[in-house]
C-alpha atoms as a PDB file:
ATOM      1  CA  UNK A   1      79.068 144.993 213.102  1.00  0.00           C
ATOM      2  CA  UNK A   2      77.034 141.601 213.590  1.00  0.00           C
ATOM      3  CA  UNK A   3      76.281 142.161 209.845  1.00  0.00           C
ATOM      4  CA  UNK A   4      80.099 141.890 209.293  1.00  0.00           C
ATOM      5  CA  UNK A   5      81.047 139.314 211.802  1.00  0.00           C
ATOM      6  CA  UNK A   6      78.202 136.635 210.135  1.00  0.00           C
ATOM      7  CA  UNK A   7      79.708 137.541 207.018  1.00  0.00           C
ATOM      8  CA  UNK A   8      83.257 136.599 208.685  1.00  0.00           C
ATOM      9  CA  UNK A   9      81.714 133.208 210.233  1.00  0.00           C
ATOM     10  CA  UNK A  10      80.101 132.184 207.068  1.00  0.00           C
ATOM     11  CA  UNK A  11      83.647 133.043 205.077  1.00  0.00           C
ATOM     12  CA  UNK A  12      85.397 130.939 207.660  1.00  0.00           C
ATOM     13  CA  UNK A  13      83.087 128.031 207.332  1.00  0.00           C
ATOM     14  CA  UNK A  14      83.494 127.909 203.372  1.00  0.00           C
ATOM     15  CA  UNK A  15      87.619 127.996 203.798  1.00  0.00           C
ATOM     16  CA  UNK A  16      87.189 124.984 206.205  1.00  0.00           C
ATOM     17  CA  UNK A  17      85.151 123.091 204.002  1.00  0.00           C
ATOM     18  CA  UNK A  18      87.543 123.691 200.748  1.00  0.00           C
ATOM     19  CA  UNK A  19      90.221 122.719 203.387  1.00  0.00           C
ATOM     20  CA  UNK A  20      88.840 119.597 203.878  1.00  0.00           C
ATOM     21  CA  UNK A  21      87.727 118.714 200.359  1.00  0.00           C
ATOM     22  CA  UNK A  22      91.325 119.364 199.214  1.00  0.00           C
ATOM     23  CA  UNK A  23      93.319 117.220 201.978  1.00  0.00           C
ATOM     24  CA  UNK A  24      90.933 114.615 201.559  1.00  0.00           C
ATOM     25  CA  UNK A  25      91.557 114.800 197.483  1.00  0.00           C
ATOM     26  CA  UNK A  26      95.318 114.552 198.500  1.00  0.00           C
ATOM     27  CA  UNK A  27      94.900 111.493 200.239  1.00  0.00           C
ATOM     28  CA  UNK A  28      92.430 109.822 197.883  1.00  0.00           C
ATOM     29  CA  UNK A  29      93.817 110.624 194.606  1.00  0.00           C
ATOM     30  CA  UNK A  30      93.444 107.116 193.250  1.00  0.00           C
ATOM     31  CA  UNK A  31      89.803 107.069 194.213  1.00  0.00           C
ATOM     32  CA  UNK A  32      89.555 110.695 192.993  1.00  0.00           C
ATOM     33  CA  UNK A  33      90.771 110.057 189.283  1.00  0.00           C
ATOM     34  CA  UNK A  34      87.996 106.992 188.894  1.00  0.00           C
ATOM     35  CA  UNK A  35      85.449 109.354 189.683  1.00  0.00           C
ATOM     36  CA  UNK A  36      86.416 111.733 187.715  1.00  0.00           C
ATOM     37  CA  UNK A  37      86.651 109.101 185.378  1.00  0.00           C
ATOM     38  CA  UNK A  38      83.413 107.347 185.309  1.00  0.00           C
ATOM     39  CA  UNK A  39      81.906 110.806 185.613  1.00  0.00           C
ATOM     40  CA  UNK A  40      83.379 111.710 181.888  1.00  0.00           C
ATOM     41  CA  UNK A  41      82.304 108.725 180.598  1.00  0.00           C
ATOM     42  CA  UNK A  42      78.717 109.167 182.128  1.00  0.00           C
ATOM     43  CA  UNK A  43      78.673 112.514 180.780  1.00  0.00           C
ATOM     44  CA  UNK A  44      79.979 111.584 177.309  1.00  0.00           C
ATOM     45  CA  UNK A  45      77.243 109.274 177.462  1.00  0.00           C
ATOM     46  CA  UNK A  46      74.183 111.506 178.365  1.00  0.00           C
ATOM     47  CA  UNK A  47      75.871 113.882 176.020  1.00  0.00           C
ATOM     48  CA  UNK A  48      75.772 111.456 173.082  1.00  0.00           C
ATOM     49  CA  UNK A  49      72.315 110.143 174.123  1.00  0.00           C
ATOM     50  CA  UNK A  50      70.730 113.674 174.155  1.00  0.00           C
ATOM     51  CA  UNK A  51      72.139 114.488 170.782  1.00  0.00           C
ATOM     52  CA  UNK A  52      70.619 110.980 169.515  1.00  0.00           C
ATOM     53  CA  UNK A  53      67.359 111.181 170.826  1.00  0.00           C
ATOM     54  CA  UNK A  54      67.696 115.232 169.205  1.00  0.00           C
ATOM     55  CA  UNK A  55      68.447 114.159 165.857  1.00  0.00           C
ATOM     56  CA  UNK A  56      65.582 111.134 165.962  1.00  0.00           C
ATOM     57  CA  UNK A  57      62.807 113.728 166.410  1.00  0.00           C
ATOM     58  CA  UNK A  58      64.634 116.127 163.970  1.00  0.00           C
ATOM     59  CA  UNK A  59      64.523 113.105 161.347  1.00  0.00           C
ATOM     60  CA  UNK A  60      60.992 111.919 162.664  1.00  0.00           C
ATOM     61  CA  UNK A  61      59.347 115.383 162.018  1.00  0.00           C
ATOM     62  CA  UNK A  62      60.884 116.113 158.428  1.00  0.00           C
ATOM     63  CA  UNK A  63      58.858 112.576 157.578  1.00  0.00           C
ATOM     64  CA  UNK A  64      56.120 113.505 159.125  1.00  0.00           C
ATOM     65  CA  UNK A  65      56.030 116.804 157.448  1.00  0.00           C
ATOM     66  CA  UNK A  66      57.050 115.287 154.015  1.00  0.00           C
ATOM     67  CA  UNK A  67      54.091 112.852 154.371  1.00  0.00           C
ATOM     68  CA  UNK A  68      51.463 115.568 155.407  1.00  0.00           C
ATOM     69  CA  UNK A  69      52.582 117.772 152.371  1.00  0.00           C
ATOM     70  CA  UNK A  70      51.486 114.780 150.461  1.00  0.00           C
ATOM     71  CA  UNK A  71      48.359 114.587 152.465  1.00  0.00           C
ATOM     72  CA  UNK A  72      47.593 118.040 151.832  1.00  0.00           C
ATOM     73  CA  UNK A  73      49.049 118.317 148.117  1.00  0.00           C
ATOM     74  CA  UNK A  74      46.267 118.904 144.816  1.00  0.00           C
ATOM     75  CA  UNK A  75      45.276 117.078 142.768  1.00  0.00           C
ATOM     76  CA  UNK A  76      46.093 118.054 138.758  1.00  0.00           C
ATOM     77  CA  UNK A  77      42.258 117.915 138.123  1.00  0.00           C
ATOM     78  CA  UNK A  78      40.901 119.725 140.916  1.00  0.00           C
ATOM     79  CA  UNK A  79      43.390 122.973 139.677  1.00  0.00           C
ATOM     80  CA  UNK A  80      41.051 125.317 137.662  1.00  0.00           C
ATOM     81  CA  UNK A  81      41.665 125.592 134.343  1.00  0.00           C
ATOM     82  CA  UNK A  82      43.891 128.656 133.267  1.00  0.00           C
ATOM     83  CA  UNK A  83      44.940 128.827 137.261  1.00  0.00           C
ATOM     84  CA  UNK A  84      48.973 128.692 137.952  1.00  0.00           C
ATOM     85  CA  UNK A  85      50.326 125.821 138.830  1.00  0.00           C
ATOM     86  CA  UNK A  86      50.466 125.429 142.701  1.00  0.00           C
ATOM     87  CA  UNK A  87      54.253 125.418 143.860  1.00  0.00           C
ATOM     88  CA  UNK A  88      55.051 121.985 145.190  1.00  0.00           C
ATOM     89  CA  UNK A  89      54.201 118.752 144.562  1.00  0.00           C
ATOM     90  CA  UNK A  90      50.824 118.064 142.405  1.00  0.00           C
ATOM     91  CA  UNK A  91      49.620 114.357 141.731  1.00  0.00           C
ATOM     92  CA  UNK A  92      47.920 112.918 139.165  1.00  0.00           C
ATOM     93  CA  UNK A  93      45.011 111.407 140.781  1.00  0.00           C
ATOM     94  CA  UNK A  94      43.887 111.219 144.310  1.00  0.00           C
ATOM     95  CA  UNK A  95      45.038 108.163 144.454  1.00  0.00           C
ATOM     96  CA  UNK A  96      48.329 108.601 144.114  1.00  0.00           C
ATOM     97  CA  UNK A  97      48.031 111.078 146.525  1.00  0.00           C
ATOM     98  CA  UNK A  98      46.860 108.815 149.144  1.00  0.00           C
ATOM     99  CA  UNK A  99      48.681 106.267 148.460  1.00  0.00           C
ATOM    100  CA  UNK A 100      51.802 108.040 148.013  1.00  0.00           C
ATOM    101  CA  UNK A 101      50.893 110.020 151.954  1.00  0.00           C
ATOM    102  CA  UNK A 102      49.994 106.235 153.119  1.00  0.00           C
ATOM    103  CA  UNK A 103      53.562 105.051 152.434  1.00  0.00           C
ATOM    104  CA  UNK A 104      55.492 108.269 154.021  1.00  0.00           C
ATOM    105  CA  UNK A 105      52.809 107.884 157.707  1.00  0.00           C
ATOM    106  CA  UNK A 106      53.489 104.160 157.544  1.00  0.00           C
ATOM    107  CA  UNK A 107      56.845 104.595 157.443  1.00  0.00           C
ATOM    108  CA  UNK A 108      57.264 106.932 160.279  1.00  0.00           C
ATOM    109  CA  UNK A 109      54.585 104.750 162.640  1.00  0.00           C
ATOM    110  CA  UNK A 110      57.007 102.275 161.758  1.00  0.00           C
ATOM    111  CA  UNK A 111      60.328 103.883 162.694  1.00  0.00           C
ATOM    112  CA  UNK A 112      58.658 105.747 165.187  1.00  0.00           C
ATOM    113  CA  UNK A 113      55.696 104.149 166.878  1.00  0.00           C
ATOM    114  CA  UNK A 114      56.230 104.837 171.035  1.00  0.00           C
ATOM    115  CA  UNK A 115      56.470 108.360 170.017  1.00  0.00           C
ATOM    116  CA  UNK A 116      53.858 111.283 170.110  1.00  0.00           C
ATOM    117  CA  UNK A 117      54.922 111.923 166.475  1.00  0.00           C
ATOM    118  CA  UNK A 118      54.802 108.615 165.608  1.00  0.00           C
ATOM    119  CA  UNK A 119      50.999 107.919 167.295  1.00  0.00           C
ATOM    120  CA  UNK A 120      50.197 111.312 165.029  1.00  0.00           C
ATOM    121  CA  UNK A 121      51.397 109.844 161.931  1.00  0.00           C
ATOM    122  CA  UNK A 122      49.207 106.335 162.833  1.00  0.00           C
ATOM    123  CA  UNK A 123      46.355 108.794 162.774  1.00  0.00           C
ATOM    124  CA  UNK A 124      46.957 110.278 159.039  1.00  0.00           C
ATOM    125  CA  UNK A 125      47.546 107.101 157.756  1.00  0.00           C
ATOM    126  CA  UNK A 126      43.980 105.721 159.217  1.00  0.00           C
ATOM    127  CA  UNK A 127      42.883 109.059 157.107  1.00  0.00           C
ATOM    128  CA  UNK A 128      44.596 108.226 154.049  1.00  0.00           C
ATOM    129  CA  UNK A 129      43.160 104.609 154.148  1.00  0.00           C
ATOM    130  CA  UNK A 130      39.512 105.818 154.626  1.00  0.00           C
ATOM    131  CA  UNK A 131      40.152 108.324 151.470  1.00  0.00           C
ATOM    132  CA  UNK A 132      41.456 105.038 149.632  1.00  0.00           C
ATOM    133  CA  UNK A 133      37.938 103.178 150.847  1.00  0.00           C
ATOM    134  CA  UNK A 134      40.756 100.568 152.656  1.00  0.00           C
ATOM    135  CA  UNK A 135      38.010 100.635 155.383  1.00  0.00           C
ATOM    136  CA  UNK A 136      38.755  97.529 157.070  1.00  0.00           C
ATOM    137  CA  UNK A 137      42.991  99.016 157.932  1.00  0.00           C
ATOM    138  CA  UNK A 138      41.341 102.225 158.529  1.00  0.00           C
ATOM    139  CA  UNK A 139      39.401 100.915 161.423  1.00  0.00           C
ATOM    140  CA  UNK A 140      41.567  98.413 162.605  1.00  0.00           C
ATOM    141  CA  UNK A 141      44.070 101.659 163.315  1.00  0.00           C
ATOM    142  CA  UNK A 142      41.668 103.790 164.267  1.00  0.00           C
ATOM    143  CA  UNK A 143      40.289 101.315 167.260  1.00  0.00           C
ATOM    144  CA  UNK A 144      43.894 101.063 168.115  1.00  0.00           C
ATOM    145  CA  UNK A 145      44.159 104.774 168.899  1.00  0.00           C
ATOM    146  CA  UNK A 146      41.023 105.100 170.688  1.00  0.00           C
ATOM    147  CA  UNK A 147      42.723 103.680 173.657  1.00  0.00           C
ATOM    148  CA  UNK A 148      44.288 106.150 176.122  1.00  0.00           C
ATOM    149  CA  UNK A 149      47.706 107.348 174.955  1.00  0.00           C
ATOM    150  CA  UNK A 150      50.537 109.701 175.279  1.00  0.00           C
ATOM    151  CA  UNK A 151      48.855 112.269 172.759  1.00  0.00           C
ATOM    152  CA  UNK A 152      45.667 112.861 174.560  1.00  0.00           C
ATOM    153  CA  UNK A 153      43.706 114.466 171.591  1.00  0.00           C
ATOM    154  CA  UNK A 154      44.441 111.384 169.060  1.00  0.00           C
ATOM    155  CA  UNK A 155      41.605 109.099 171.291  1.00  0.00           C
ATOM    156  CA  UNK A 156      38.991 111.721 170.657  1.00  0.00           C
ATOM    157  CA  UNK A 157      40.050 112.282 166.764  1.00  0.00           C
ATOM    158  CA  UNK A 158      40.032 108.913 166.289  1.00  0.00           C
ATOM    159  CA  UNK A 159      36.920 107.858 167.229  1.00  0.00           C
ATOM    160  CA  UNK A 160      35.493 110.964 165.070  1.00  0.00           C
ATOM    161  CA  UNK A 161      37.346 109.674 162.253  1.00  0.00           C
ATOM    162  CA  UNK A 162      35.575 106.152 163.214  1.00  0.00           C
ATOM    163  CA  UNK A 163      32.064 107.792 162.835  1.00  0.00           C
ATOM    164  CA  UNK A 164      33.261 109.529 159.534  1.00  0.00           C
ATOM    165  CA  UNK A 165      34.328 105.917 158.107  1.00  0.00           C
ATOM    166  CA  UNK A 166      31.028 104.107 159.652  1.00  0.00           C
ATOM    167  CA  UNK A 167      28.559 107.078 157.671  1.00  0.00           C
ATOM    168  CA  UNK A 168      30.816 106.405 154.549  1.00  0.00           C
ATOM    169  CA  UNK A 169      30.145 102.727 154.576  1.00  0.00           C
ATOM    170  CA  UNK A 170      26.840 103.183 155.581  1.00  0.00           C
ATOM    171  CA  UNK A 171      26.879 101.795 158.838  1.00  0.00           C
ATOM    172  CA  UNK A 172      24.863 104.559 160.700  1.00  0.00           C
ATOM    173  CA  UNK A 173      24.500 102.552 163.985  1.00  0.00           C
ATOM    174  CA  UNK A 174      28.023 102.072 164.137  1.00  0.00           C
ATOM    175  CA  UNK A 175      28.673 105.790 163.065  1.00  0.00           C
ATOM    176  CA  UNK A 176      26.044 107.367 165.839  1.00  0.00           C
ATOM    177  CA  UNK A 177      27.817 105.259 168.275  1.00  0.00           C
ATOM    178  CA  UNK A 178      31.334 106.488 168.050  1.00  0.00           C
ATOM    179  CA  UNK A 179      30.245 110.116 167.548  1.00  0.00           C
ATOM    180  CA  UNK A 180      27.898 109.456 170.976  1.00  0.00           C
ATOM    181  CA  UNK A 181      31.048 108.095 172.751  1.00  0.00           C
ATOM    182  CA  UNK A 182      32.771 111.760 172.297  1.00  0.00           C
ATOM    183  CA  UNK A 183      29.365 113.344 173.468  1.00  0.00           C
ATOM    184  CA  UNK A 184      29.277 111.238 176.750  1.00  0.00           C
ATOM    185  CA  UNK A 185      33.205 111.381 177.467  1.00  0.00           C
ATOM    186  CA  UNK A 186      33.519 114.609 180.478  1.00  0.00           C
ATOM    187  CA  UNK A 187      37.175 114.866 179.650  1.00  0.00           C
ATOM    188  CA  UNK A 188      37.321 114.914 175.729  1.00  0.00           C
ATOM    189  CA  UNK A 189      38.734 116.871 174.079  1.00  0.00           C
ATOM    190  CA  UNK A 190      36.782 117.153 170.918  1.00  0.00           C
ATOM    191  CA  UNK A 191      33.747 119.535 171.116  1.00  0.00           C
ATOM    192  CA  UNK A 192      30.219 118.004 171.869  1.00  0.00           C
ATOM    193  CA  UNK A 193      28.583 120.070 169.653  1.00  0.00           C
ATOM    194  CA  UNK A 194      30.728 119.099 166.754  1.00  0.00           C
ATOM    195  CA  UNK A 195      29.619 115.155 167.512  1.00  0.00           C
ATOM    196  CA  UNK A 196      25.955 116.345 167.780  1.00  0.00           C
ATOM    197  CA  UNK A 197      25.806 117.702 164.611  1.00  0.00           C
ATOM    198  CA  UNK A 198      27.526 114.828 163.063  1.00  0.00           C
ATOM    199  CA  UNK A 199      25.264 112.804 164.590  1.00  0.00           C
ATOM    200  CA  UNK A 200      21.997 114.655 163.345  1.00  0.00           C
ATOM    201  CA  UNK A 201      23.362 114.687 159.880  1.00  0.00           C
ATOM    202  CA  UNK A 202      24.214 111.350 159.652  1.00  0.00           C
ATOM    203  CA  UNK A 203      20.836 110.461 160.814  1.00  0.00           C
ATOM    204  CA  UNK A 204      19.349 112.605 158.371  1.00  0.00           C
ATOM    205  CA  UNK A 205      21.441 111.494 155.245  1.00  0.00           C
ATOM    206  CA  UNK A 206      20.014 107.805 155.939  1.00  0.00           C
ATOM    207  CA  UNK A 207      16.424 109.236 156.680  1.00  0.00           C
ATOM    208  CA  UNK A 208      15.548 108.793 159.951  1.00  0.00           C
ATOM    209  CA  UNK A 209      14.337 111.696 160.451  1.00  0.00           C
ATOM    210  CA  UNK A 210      12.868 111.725 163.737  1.00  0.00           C
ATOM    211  CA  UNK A 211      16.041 110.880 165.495  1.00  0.00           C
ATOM    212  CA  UNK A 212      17.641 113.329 163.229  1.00  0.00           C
ATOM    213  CA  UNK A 213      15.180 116.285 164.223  1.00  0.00           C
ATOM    214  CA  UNK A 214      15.323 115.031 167.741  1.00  0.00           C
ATOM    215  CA  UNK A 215      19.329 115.109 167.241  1.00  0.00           C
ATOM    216  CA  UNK A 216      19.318 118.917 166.335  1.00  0.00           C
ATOM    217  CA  UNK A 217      17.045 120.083 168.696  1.00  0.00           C
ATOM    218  CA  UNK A 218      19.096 118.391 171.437  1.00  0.00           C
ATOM    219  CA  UNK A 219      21.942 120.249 169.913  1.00  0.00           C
ATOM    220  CA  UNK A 220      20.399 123.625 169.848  1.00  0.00           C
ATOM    221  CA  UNK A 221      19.674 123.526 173.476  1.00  0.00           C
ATOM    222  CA  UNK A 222      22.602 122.263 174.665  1.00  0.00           C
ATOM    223  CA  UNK A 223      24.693 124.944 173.240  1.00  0.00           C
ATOM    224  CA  UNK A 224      22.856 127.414 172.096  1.00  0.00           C
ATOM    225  CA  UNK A 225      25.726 129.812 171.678  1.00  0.00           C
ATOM    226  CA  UNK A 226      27.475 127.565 168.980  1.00  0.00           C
ATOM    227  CA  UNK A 227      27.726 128.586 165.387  1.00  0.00           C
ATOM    228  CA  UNK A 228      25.786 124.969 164.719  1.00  0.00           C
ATOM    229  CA  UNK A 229      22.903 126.411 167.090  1.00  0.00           C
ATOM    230  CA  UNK A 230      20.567 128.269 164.852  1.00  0.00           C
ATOM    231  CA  UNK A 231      21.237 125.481 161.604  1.00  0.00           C
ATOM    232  CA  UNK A 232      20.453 123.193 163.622  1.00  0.00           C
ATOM    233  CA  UNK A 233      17.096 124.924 164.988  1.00  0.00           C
ATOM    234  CA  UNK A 234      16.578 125.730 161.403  1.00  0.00           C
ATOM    235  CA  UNK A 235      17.090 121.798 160.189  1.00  0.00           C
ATOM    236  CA  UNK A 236      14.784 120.751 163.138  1.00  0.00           C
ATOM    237  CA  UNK A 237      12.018 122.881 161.792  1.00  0.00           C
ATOM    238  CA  UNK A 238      12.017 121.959 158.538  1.00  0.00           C
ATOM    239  CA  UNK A 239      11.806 118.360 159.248  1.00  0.00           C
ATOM    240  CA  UNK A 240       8.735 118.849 161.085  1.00  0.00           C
ATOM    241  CA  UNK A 241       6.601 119.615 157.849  1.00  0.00           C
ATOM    242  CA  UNK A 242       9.242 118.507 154.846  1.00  0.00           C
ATOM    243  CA  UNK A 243       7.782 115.703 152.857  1.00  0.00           C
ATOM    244  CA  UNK A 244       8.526 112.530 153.352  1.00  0.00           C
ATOM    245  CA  UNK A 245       9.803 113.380 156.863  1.00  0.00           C
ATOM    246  CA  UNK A 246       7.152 113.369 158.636  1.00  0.00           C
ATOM    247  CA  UNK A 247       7.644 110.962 160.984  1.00  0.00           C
END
């Protein structure tokens, strides 16, 4: 019965309140039918805003994806000889390829810069510079990138791809330095042991091999469990007694 008579109450109160919101539509039509009003036209407008910003990243991502097909297309010479021919596009000459990749990032960094797609595509087209030895644009965008951003992996990839472009052109300060800075970062994203070995090999391919050996060890302890663990171990110990590498 109580059950019953709430249910009554609550009925009562929701026919008062449509009461009231109809008399007080009858007396305010005029202020009623700009409401309505303005709310079509601010709903037309989300609508049309939402479908715009929709169709952006639809048209942002086909680029994107066009330009890392590029990225990631062969190379005629690098198909073995008597192989089929891959479907999609093959270049000429790896130059072509990069260059061809460079234009389609550039273009969507361009078009699409404040976005995570477009910080993305800034990234590839650092990559495709430092496979056309354009070292100085490559590291212009890739310090650019290192600083905090919306994508939070692209800092940590970047300044990898910094320490990959420093061991190219032989800078191996510069390139144990930016692989050190994803080592001593407590929030990257980027795995340490990945840096440490990059680290130990750089040091290694410009022969200074204590810091190298010291490098792998310091790896190998650290995270023992990683699949770079027992190389690393392994590289340690045969720079103690390779030639030439003994000190």
């Amino acid at each position: 019965m109580k059950k019953e008579l709430k249910r009554e109450i609550k009925e009562d109160e929701f026919a008062s309140w449509l009461e009231k919101i109809i008399i007080w539509g009858s007396s305010h039509r005029d202020e009623l039918r700009i409401g309505i009003g303005v709310g079509v036209v601010l709903l037309a407008a989300f609508g049309a805003l939402t479908y715009f910003q929709s169709h952006r990243t639809a048209e942002a991502e086909r680029a994107f994806r066009d330009a890392l097909e590029a990225f990631e297309a062969p190379v005629a010479s690098e198909i073995p000889t008597g192989a089929d021919r891959p479907a999609g596009q093959v270049f000429a000459t790896a130059e072509d390829k990069y260059k061809t990749a460079a234009a389609g990032f550039e273009g969507v960094t361009r078009r699409y810069g404040s976005s995570d797609i477009g910080t993305r595509a800034k990234y590839y087209a650092a990559l495709t510079r430092i496979e056309l030895e354009q070292y100085a644009e490559a590291e212009k965008a890739l310090r650019e990138l290192v600083a905090p951003g919306p994508d939070v992996l692209v800092p940590d990839l970047a300044r990898v791809a910094l320490g990959g472009l420093y061991r190219r052109s032989g800078e191996t300060d510069q390139a144990v330095e930016a692989y050190r800075s994803v080592v001593a970062n407590p929030t990257t994203s980027m795995p340490g042991d990945y840096a440490l070995q990059c680290i130990a090999s750089t040091l290694e391919d410009a022969e200074r091999w204590a810091e190298a050996r010291a490098t792998y060890r310091e790896l190998a302890e650290q995270y023992p469990a990683s699949v770079y663990a027992a190389p690393a171990r392994a590289r340690a110990e045969y720079l103690e007694t390779a030639p030439g590498a003994e000190s």
